[in-house]
Protein backbone atom coordinates (compact mmCIF):
# COMPACT_ATOMS: atom_id res chain seq x y z
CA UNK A 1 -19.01 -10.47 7.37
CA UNK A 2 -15.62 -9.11 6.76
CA UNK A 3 -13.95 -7.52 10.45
CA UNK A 4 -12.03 -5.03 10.16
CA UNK A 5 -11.91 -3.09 13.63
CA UNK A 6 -14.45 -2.97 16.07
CA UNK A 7 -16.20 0.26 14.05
CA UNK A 8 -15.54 -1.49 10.74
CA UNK A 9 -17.08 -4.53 9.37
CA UNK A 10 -17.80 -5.40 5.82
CA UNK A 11 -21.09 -6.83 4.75
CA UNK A 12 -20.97 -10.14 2.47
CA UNK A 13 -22.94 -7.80 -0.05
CA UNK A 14 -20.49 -5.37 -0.55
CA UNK A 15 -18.15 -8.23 -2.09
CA UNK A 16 -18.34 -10.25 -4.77
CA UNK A 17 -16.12 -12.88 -5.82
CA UNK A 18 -15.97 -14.16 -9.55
CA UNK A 19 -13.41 -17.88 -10.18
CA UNK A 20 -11.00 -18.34 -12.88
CA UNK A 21 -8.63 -20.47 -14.07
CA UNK A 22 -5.11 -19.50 -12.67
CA UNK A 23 -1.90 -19.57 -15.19
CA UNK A 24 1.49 -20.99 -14.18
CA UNK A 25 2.12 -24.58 -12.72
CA UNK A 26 -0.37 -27.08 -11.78
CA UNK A 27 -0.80 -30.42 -13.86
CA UNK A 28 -4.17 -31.15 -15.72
CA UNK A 29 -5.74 -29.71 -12.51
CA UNK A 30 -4.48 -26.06 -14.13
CA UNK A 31 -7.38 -26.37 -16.90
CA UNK A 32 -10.23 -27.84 -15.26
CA UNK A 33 -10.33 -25.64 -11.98
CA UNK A 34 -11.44 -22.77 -11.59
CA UNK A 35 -9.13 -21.61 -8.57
CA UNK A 36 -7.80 -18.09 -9.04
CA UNK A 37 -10.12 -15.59 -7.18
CA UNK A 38 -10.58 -11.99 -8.09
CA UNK A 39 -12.35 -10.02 -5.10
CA UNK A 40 -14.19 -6.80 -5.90
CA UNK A 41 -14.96 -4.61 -2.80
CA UNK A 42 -17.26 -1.51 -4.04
CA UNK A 43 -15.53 0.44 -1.66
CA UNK A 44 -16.74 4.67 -2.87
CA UNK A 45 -20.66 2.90 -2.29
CA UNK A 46 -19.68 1.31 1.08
CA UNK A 47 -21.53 2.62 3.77
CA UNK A 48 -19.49 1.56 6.47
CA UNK A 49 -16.62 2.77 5.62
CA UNK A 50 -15.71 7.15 6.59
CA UNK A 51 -14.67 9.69 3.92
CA UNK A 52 -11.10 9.73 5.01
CA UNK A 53 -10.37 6.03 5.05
CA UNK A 54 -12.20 5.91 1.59
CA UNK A 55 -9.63 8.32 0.72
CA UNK A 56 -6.59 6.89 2.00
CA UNK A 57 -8.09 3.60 0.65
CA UNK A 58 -7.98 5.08 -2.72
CA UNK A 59 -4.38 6.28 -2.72
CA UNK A 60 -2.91 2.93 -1.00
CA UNK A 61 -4.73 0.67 -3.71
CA UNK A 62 -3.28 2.44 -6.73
CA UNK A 63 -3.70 0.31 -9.96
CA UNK A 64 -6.13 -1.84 -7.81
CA UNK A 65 -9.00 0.60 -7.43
CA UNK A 66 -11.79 0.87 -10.70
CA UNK A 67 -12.90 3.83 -12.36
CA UNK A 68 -15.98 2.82 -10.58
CA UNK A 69 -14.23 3.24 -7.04
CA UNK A 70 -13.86 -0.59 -6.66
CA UNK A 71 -10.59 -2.46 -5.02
CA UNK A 72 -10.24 -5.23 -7.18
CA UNK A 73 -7.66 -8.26 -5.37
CA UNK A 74 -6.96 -10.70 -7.63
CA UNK A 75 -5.28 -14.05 -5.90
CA UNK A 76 -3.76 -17.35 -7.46
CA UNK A 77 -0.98 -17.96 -5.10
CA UNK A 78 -2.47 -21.81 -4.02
CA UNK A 79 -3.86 -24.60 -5.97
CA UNK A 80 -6.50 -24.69 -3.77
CA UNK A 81 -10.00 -21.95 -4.15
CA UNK A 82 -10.67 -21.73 -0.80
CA UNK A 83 -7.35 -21.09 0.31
CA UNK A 84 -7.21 -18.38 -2.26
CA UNK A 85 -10.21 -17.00 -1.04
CA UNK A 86 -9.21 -16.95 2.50
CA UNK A 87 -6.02 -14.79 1.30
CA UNK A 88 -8.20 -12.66 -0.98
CA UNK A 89 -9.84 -11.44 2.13
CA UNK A 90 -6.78 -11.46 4.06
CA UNK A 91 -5.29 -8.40 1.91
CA UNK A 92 -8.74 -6.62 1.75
CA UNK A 93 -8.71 -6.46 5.30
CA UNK A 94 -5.29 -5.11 5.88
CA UNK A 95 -5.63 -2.78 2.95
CA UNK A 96 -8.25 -1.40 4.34
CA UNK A 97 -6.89 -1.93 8.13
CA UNK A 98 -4.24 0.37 6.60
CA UNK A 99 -6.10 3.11 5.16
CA UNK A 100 -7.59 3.31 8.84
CA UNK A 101 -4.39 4.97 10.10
CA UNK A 102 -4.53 8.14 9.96
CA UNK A 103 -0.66 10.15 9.36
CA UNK A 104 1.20 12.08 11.65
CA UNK A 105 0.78 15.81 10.87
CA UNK A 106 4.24 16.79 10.04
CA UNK A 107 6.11 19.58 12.27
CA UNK A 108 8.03 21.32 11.03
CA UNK A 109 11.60 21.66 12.88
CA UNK A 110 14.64 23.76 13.01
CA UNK A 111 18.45 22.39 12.64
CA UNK A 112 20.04 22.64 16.17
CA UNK A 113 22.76 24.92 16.62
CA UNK A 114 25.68 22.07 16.98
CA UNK A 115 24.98 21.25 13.40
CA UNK A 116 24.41 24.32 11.84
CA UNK A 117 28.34 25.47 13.24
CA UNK A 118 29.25 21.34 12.25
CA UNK A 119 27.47 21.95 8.62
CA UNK A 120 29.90 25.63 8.49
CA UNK A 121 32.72 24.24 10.12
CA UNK A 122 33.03 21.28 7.42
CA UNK A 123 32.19 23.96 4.37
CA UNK A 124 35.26 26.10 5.90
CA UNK A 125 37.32 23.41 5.66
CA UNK A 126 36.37 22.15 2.14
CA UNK A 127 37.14 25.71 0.68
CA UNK A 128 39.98 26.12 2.72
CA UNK A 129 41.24 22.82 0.48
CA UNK A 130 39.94 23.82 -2.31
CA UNK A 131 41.83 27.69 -2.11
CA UNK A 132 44.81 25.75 -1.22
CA UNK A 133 44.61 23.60 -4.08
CA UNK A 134 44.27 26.41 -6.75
CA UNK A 135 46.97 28.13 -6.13
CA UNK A 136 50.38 27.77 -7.48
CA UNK A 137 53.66 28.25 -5.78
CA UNK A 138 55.44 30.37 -8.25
């Protein structure tokens, strides 16, 4: 069981986590144990989770999210397969702790009246340079 906020909890079922060897440094250790883990959360299938979090889930996993609507993690950072495990389900839980949020509608505003005359006032002056600039004194 996966916790994500007191509506949201993932079911052990809904993840699945396959071991492989990790690249990069290690010793001998590197090519006997199997410690990177790739995590595979079948999110579009998950029950628990609402249409609009499955949604914003989507758009914040980018490359990370199957054809399938999975959110594949893949993790080697440690030498050690329970550690990477551990951190595997870390960043499941805040990516989906993320897509929870839901945005701020945006207002929209209008400039106040100081900087409109500031923005005209500074325009003024630029031509006034550039008029100046042109002409000749002959």
């Amino acid at each position: 069981m996966l916790r994500i906020t007191d509506q949201i909890t993932i079911a052990d079922w809904e993840m699945t986590e396959s071991f492989t060897r990790a690249s990069g440094p290690g010793g001998q250790n590197v090519n006997k144990v199997s410690t990177a883990v790739e995590l595979r959360f079948e999110a579009e299938r998950s029950p628990n989770l609402p249409d609009p979090v499955k949604r914003r889930l989507k758009r914040l996993a980018g490359q990370r999210w199957t054809k399938e609507g999975a959110v594949v993690i893949f993790v080697q950072d440690t030498r050690s397969q329970a550690r990477n495990r551990e951190i595997a389900r870390e960043r499941l839980a805040e990516l989906i702790a993320r897509a929870t949020v839901a945005p701020k509608k945006r207002r929209l505003t209008r400039p106040t009246k100081g900087s409109v005359e500031r923005r005209l006032k500074a325009k003024k002056v630029r031509a006034e340079v550039k008029r100046l600039r042109g002409e000749t004194g002959e």
